[in-house]
Protein backbone atom coordinates (compact mmCIF):
# COMPACT_ATOMS: atom_id res chain seq x y z
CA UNK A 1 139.64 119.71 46.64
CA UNK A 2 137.13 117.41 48.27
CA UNK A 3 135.68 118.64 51.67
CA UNK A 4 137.42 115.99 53.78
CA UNK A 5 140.48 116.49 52.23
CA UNK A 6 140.38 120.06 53.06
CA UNK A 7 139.31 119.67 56.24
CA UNK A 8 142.29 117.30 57.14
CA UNK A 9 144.95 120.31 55.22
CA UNK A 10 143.43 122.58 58.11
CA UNK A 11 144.06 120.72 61.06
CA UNK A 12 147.68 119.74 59.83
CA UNK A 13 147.64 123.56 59.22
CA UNK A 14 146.10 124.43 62.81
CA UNK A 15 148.59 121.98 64.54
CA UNK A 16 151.42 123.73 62.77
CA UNK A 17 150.41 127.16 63.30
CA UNK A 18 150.08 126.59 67.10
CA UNK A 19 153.30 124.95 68.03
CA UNK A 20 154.29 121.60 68.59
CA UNK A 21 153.06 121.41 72.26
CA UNK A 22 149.49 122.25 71.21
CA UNK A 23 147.01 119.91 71.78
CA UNK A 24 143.82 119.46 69.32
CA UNK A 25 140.81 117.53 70.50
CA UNK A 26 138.52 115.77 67.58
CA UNK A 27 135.06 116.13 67.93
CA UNK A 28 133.27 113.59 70.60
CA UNK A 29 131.83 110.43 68.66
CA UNK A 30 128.03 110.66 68.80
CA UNK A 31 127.39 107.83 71.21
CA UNK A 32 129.36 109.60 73.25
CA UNK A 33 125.93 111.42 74.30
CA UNK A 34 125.24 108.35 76.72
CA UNK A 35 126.22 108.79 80.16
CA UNK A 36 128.77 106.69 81.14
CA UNK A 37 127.17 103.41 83.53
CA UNK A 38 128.77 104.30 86.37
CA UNK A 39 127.38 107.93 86.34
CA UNK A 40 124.33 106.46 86.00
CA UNK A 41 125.09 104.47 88.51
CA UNK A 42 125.92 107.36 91.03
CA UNK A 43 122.70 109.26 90.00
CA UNK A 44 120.24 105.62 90.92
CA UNK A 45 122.04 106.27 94.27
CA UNK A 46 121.63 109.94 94.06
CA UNK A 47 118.03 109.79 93.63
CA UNK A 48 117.39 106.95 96.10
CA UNK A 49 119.06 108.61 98.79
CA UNK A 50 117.47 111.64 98.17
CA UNK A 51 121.02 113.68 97.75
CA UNK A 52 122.36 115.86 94.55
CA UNK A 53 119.69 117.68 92.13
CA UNK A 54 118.24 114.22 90.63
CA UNK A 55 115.06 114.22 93.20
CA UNK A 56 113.59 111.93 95.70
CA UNK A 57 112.84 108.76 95.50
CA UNK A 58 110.84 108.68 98.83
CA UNK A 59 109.59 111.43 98.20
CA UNK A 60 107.91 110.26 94.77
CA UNK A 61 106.81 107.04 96.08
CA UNK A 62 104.85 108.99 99.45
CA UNK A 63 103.31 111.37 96.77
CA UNK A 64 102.24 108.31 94.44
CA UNK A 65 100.89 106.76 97.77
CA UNK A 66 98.76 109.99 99.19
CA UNK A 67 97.17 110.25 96.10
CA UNK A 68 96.13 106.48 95.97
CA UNK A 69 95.30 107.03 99.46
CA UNK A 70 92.91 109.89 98.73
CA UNK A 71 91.19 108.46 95.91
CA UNK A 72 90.66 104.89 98.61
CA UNK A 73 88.60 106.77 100.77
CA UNK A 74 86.95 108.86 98.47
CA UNK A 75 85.58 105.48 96.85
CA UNK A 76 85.37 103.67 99.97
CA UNK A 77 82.72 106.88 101.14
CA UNK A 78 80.97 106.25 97.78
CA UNK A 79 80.57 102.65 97.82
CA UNK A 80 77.19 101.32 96.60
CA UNK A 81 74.94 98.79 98.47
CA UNK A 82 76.66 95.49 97.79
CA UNK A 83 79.60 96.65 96.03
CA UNK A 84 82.75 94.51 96.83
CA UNK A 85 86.00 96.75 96.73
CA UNK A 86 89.23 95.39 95.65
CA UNK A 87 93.10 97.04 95.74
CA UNK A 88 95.49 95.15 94.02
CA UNK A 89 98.99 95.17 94.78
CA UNK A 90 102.10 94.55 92.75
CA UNK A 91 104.95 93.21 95.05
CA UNK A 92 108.53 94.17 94.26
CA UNK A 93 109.55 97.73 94.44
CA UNK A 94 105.69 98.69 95.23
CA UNK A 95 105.20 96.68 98.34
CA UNK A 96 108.44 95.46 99.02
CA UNK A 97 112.02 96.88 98.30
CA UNK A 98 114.30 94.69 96.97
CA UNK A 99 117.24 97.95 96.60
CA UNK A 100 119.66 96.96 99.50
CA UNK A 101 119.92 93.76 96.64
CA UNK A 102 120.17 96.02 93.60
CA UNK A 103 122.64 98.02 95.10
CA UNK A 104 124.84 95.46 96.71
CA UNK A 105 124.92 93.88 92.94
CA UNK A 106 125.72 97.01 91.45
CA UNK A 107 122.03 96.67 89.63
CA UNK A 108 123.40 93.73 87.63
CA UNK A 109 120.15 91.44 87.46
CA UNK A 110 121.51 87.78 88.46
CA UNK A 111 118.46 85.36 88.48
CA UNK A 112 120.27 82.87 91.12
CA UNK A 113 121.42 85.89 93.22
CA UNK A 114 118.30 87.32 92.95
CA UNK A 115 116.00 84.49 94.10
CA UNK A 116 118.18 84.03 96.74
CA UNK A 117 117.83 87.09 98.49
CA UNK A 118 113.80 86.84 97.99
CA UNK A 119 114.25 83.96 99.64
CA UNK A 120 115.52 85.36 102.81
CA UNK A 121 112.83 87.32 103.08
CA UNK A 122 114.26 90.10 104.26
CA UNK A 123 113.18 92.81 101.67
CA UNK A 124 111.74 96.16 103.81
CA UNK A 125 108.31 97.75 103.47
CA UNK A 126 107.98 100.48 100.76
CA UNK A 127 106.28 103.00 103.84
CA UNK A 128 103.67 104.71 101.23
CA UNK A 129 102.54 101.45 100.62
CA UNK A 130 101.99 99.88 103.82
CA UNK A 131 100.30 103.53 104.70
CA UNK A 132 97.93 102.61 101.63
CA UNK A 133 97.23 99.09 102.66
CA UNK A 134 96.38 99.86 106.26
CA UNK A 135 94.06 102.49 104.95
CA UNK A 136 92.27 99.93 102.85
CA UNK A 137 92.31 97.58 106.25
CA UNK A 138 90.34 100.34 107.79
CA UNK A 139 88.01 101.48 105.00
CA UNK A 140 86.74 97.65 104.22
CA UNK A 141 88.92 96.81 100.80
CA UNK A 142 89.54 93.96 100.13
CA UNK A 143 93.77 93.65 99.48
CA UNK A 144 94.81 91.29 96.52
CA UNK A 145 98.71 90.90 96.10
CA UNK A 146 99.81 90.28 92.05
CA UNK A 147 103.50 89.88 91.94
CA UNK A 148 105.71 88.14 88.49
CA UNK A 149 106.80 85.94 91.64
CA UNK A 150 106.56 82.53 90.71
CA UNK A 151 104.41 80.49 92.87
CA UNK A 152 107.52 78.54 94.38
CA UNK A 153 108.66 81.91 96.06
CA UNK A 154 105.43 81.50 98.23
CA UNK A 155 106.15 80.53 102.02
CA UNK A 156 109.47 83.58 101.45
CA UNK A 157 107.03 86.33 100.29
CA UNK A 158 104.06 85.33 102.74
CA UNK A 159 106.94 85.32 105.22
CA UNK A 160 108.32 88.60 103.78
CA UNK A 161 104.89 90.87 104.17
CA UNK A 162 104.24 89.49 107.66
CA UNK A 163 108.01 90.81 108.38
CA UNK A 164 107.27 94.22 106.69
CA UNK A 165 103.80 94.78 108.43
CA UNK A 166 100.97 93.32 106.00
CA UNK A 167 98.24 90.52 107.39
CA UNK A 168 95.02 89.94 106.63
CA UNK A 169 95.12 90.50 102.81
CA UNK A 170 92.12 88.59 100.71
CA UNK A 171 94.68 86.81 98.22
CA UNK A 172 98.38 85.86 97.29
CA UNK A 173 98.13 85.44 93.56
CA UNK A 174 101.96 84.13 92.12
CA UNK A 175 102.90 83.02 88.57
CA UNK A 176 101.50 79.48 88.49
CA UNK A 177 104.57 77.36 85.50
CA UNK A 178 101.76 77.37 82.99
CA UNK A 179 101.70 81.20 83.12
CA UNK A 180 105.62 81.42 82.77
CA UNK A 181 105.95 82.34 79.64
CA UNK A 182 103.26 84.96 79.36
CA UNK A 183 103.94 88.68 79.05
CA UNK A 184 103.51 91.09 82.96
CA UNK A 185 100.63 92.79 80.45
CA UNK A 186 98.95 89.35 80.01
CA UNK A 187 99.22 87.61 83.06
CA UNK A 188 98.19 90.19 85.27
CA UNK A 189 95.28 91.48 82.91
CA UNK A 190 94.21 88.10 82.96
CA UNK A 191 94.34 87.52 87.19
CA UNK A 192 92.53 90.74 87.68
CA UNK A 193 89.42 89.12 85.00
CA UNK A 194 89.55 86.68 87.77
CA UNK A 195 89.13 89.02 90.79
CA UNK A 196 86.58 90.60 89.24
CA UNK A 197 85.23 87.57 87.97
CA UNK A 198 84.92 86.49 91.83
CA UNK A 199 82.45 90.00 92.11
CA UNK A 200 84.92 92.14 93.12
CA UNK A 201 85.19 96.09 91.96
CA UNK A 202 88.74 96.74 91.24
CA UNK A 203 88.77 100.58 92.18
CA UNK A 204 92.68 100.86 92.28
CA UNK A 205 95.83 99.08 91.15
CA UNK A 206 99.47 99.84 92.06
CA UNK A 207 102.43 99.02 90.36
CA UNK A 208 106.20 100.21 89.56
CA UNK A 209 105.82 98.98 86.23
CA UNK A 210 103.32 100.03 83.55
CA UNK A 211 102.79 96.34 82.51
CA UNK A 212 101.62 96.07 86.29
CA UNK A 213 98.31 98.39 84.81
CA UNK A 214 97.47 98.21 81.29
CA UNK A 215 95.72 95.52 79.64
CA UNK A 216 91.77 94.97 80.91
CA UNK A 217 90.01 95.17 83.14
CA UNK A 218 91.57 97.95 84.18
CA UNK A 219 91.03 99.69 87.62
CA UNK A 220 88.80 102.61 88.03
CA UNK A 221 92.50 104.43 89.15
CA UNK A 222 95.89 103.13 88.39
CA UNK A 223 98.63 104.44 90.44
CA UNK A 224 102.48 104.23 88.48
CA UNK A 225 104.94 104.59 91.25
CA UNK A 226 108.85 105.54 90.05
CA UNK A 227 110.79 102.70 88.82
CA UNK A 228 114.47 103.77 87.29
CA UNK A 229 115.97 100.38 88.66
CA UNK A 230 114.77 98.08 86.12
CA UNK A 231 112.07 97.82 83.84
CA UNK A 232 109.56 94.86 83.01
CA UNK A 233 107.72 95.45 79.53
C-alpha cells in the first residue's frame, strides 16, 4: 500500500476510533509560517510606540543618533588645517517622520496620498536627528540634506525643516527628472562625488535605508537608523 494511501486509511481510522464529535486538524500549509498582515501590522505599532516585547523605536533611533553624535565631535576635535567637514542627511524617516501618514494609511504606499501629505509640510522632527544636526551647527559641519524627494517637493520640504527646527544647512540636494530613473544607490553615490567634489570631507552619512550609504564615496562613518516601515533598495 502506497504511503499516502495509508496515511489517508489512518485518519479515516483515527476519526472512527474517536467518535463522531471528534475533531481532527490537518497539518498547517507551509506558508502558513508568515504572520498574518495585520499582526504585522499591530507589531509596526507595537514597536513605534514603544509597547509589547518588540522594542523601541525611539529608543533605536536616540542610540543610532548618540553614536553619530559621538563620532561628530570626535572628528570635529581632530579636524586638520583646512579640512572642510560635511554631514549628509537623508530626509524621510531620518530627519523627518512621515509615520502619523503611514499609519493613518494603514502603511499602504499611495504615491498621490503620499505627496500630498509632504506637501503639507507637516511631517515632525525625528529628535536624535535634530540633536545631531545642532551638534554639527556647533562643531563647524557643514549640513548637506540628500532626500529621493524630487526637486518639485522643494518650497514643502524647505518649509517642512524650518517647521521641525533645522536652518542654516549648506545644501538642499532633491532628485533633479533626469535623475528619476536612477537607483537610491546611484543617485546618492553620485551627489555625494559632488560634495566632495566641491572640497568637502564627508566624515558621516545618515540614512534609514542602506541604499542611503553604500555606493562611493562613502563616509568615513555611516550611521543605519531602523527602518521596518518600508524599504528602498
Amino acid at each position: 500500500m502506497c504511503l499516502r494511501l495509508r496515511g489517508a486509511v489512518f485518519a479515516v481510522f483515527l476519526v472512527a476510533s474517536l467518535g463522531a464529535s471528534a475533531q481532527v486538524i490537518a497539518p498547517t500549509a507551509p506558508s502558513e509560517r508568515i504572520p498574518n498582515l495585520d499582526k504585522l501590522k499591530d507589531e509596526l505599532k507595537a514597536y513605534h510606540d514603544c509597547t509589547g516585547s518588540y522594542g523601541c523605536y525611539t529608543r533605536d533611533l536616540d542610540l543610532q543618533a548618540d553614536r553619530a553624535i559621538m563620532f561628530l565631535k570626535q572628528r570635529a576635535a581632530h579636524k586638520r588645517p583646512g579640512e572642510k567637514l560635511a554631514l549628509v542627511l537623508d530626509i524621510d524617516e531620518t530627519t523627518l517622520s512621515n509615520y502619523p501618514e503611514m499609519v493613518a494609511a494603514g502603511f499602504a504606499y499611495d504615491v498621490a496620498r503620499f505627496e500630498a501629505w509632504e506637501k503639507e509640510a507637516k511631517a515632525p522632527a525625528i529628535g536624535g536627528t535634530l540633536r545631531l544636526y545642532k551638534a554639527a551647527r556647533r562643531l563647524g559641519v557643514s549640513v548637506f540634506f540628500l532626500t529621493g524627494r524630487p526637486e518639485s517637493d522643494r518650497a514643502a520640504t524647505v518649509a517642512d525643516l524650518h517647521a521641525a527646527g533645522f536652518d542654516g544647512w549648506q545644501e538642499l540636494i532633491l532628485r533633479s527628472a533626469s535623475e528619476a530613473n536612477s537607483t537610491a544607490v546611484i543617485y546618492k553615490s553620485g551627489e555625494r562625488a559632488r560634495i566632495a567634489g566641491k572640497g568637502y570631507r564627508i566624515v558621516l552619512n545618515v540614512g534609514d535605508q542602506w541604499s542611503d550609504l553604500r555606493g562611493k564615496p562613502m563616509a568615513e562613518l555611516s550611521v543605519k537608523y531602523p527602518d521596518p516601515f518600508y524599504f528602498i533598495p
